[in-house]
C-alpha atoms as a PDB file:
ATOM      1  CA  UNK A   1     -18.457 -11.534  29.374  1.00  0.00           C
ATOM      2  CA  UNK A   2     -14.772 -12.118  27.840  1.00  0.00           C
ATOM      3  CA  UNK A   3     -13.448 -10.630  24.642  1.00  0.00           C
ATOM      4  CA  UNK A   4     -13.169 -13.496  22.144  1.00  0.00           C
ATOM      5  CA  UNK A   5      -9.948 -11.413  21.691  1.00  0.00           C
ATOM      6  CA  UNK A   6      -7.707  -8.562  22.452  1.00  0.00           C
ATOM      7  CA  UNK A   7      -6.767  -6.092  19.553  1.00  0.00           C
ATOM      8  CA  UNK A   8      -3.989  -4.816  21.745  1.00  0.00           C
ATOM      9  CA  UNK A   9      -1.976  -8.245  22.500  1.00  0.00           C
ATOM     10  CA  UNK A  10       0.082  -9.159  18.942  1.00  0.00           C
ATOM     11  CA  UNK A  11       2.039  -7.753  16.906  1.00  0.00           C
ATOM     12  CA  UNK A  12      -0.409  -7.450  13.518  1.00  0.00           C
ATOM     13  CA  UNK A  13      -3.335  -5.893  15.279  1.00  0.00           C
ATOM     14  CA  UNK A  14      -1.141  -3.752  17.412  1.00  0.00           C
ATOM     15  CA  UNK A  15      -0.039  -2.094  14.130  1.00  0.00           C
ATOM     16  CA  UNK A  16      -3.076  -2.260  12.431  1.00  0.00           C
ATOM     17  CA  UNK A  17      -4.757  -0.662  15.401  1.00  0.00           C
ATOM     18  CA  UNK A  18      -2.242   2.247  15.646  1.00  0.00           C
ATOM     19  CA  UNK A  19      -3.525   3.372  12.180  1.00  0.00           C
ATOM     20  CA  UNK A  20      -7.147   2.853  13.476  1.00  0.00           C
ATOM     21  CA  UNK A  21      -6.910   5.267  16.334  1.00  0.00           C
ATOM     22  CA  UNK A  22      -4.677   7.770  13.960  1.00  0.00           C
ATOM     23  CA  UNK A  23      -7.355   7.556  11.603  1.00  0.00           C
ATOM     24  CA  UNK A  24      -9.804   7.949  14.069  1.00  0.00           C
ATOM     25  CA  UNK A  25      -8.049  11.459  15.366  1.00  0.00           C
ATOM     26  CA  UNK A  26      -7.921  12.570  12.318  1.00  0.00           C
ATOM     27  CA  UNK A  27     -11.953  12.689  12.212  1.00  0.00           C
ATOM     28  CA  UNK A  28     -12.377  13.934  15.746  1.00  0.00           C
ATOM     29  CA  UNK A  29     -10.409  16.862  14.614  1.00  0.00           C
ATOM     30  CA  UNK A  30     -12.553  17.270  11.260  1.00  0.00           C
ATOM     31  CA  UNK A  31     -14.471  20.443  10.754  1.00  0.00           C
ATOM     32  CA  UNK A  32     -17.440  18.094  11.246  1.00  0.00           C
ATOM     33  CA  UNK A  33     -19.026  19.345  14.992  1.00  0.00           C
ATOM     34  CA  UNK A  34     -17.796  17.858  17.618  1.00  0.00           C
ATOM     35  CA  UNK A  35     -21.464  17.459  18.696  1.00  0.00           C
ATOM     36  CA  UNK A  36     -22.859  15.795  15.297  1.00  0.00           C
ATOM     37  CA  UNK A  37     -19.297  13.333  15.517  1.00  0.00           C
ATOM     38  CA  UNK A  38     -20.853  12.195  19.003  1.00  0.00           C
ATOM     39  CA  UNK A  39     -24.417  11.929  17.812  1.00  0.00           C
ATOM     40  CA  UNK A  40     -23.410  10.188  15.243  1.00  0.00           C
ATOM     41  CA  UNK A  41     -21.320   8.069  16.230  1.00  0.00           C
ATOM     42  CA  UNK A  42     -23.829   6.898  18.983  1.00  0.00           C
ATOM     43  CA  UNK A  43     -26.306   6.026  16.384  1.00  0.00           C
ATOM     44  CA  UNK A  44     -24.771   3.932  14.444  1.00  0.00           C
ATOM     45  CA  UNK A  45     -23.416   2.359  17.252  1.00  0.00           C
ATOM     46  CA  UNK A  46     -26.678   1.653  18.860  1.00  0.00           C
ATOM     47  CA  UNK A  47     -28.560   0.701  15.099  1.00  0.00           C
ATOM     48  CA  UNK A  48     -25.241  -2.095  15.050  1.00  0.00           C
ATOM     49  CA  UNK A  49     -25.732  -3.088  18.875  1.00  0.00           C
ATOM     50  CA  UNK A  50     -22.019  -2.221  19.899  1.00  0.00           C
ATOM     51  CA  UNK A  51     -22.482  -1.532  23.591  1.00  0.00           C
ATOM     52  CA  UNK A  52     -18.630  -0.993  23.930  1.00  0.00           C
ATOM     53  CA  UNK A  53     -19.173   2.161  21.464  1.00  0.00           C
ATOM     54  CA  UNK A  54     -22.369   3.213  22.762  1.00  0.00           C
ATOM     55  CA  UNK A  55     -20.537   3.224  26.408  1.00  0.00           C
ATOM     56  CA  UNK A  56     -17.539   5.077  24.917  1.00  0.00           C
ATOM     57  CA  UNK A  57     -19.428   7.607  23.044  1.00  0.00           C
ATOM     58  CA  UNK A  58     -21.863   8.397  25.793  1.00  0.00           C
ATOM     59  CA  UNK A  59     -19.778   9.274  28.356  1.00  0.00           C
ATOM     60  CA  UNK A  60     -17.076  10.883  25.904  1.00  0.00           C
ATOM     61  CA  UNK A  61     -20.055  13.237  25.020  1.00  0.00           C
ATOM     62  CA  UNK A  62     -21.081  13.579  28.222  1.00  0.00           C
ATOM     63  CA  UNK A  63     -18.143  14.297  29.536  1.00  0.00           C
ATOM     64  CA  UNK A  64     -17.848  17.080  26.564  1.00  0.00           C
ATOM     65  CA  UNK A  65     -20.970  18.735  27.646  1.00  0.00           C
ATOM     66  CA  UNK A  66     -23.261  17.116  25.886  1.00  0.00           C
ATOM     67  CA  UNK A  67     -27.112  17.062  27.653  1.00  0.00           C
ATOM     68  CA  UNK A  68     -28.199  13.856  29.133  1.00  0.00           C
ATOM     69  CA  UNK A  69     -31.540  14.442  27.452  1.00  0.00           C
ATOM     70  CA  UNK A  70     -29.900  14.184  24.132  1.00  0.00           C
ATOM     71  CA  UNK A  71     -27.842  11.184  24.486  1.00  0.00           C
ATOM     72  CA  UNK A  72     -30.680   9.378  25.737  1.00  0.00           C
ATOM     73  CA  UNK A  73     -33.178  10.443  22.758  1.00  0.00           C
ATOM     74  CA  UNK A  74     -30.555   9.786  20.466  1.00  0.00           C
ATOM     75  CA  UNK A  75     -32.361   6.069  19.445  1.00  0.00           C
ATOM     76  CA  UNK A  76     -35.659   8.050  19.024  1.00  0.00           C
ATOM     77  CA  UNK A  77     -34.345  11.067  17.324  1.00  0.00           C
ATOM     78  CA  UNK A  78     -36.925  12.069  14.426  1.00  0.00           C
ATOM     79  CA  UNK A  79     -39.651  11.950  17.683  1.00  0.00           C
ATOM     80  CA  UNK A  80     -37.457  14.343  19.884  1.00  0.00           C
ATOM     81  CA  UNK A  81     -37.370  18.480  19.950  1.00  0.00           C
ATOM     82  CA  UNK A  82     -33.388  18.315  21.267  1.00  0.00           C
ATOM     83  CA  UNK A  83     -31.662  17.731  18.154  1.00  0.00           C
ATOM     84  CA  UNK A  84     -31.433  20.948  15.374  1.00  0.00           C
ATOM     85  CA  UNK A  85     -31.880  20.548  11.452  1.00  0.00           C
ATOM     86  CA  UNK A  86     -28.393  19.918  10.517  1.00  0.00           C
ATOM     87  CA  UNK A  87     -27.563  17.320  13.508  1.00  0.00           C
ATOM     88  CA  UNK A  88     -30.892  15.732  12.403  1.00  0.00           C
ATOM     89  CA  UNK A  89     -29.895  15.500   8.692  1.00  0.00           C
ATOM     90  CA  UNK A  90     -26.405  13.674  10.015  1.00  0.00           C
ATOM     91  CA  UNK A  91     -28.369  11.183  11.754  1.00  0.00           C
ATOM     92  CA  UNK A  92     -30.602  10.396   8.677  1.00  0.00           C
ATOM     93  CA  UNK A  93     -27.277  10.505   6.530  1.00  0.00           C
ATOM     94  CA  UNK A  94     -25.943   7.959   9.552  1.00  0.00           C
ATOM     95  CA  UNK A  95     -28.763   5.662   9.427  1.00  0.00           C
ATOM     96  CA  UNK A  96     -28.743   5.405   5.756  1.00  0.00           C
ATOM     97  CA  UNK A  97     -25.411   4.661   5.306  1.00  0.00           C
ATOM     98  CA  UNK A  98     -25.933   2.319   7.969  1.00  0.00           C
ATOM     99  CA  UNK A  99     -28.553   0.245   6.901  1.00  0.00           C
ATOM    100  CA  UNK A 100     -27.313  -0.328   3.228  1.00  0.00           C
ATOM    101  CA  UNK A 101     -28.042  -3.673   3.226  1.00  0.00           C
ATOM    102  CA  UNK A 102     -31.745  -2.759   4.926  1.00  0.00           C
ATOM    103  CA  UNK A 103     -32.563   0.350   2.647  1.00  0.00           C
ATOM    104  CA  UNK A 104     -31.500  -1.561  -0.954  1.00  0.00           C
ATOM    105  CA  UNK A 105     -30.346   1.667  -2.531  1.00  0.00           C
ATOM    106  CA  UNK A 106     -28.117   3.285   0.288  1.00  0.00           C
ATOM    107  CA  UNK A 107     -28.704   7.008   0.994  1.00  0.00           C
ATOM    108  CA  UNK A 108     -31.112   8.667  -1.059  1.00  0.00           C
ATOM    109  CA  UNK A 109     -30.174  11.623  -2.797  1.00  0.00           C
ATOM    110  CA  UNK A 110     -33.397  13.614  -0.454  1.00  0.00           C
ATOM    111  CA  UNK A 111     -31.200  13.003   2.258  1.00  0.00           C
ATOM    112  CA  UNK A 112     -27.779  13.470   0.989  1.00  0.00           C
ATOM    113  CA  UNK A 113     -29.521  17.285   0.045  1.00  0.00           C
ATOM    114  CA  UNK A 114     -30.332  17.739   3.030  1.00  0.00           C
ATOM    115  CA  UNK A 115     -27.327  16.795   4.780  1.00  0.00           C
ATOM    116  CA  UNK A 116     -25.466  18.530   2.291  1.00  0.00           C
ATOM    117  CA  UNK A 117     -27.460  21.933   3.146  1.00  0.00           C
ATOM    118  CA  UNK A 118     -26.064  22.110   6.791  1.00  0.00           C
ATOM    119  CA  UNK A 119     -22.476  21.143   5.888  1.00  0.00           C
ATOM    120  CA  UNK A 120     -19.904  22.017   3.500  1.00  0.00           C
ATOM    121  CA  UNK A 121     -17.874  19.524   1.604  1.00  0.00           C
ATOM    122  CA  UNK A 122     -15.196  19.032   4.134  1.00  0.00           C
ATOM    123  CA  UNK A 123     -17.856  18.466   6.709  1.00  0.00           C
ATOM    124  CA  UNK A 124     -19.964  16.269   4.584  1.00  0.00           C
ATOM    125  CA  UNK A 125     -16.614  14.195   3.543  1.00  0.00           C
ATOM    126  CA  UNK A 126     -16.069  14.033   7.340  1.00  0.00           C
ATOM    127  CA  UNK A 127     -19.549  12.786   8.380  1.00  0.00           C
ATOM    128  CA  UNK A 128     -19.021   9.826   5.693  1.00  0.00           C
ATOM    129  CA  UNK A 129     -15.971   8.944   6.748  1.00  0.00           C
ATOM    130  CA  UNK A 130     -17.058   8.501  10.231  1.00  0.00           C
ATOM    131  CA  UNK A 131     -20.425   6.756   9.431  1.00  0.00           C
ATOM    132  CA  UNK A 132     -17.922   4.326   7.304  1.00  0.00           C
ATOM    133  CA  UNK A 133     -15.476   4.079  10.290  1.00  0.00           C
ATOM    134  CA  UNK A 134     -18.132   3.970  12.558  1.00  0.00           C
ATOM    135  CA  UNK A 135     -19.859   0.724  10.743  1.00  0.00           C
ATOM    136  CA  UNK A 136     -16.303  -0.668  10.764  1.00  0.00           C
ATOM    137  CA  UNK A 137     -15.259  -0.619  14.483  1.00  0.00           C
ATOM    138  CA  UNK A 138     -18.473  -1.840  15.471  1.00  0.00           C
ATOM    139  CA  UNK A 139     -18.276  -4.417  13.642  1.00  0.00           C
ATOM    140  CA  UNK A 140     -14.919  -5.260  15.118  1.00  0.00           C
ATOM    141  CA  UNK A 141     -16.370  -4.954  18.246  1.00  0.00           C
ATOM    142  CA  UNK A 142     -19.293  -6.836  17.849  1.00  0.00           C
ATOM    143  CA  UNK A 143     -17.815  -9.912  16.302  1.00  0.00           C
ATOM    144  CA  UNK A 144     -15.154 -10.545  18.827  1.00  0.00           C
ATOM    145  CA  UNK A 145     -17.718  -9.549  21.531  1.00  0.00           C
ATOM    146  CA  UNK A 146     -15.852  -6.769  22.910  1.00  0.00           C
ATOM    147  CA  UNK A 147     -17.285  -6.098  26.765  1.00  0.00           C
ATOM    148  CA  UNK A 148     -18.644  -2.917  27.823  1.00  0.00           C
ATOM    149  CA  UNK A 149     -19.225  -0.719  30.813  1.00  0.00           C
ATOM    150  CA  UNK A 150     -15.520  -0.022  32.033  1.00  0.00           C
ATOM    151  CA  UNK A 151     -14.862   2.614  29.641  1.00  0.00           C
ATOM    152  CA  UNK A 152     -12.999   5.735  30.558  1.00  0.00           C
ATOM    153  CA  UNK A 153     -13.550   9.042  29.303  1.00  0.00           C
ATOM    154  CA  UNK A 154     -10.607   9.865  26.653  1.00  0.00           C
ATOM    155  CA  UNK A 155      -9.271   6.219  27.307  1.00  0.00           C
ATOM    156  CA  UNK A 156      -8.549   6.118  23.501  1.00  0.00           C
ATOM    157  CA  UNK A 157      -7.256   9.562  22.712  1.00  0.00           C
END
């Protein structure tokens, strides 16, 4: 499958994308756990279908230690015994603020209590800012049909 285009060829989204990946550093190096960014940012990926995320993320958390067994219970989180309270409160918090248009109300406030029980304000502005960034790129990604598979661990970083 081709790209119906590249980010990285003109001048606009060559700008435009510089700011992307700053502001994209900028929430890797949150306070948020490195850990609960990954998990996150997997889920969303996989609730919007962008297999170019879900390839990046995976092996970026792999390649950061992250179990195998995790990553692949990720989808079927609130079944699985891997994931602790607070990383399962982000995911909730994720698929919320995901699914917007699907949960006609956004994130309740239940969940944004319990999300907001594991993680302190700077966290908890970090984790919305990457379920918002998140929603954004794969959208990006899944519009122009962005290929995956060929991604290389820190190829963005």
């Amino acid at each position: 499958m081709d790209a119906r285009l590249n980010f990285f060829g003109g001048a606009t989204d060559s700008k435009v994308f510089k700011y992307l990946m700053s502001a994209g550093k900028a929430i890797k190096d949150s306070p948020l756990p490195a850990a609960t960014q990954e998990l996150v940012a997997l889920r969303v990926s996989q609730i919007n279908g962008c297999a170019v995320c879900i390839d990046m993320h995976t092996k970026d958390a792999g390649a950061a230690g992250e179990s195998a067994v995790r990553l692949n219970l990720v989808a079927a989180w609130r079944e699985a015994t891997v994931f602790t309270e607070a990383e399962r409160a982000a995911l909730e918090l994720a698929e919320q603020g995901t699914r917007v248009a699907d949960g006609a109300g956004g994130v309740t406030d239940e969940v944004w209590a319990a999300a907001a029980k594991h993680y302190d304000e700077e966290q908890l502005i970090a984790l919305v800012i990457m379920v918002s960034f998140m929603n954004m790129v794969n959208r990006l990604n899944v519009i122009t049909r962005q290929p995956a598979g060929d991604y290389e661990v820190g190829q963005f970083h």
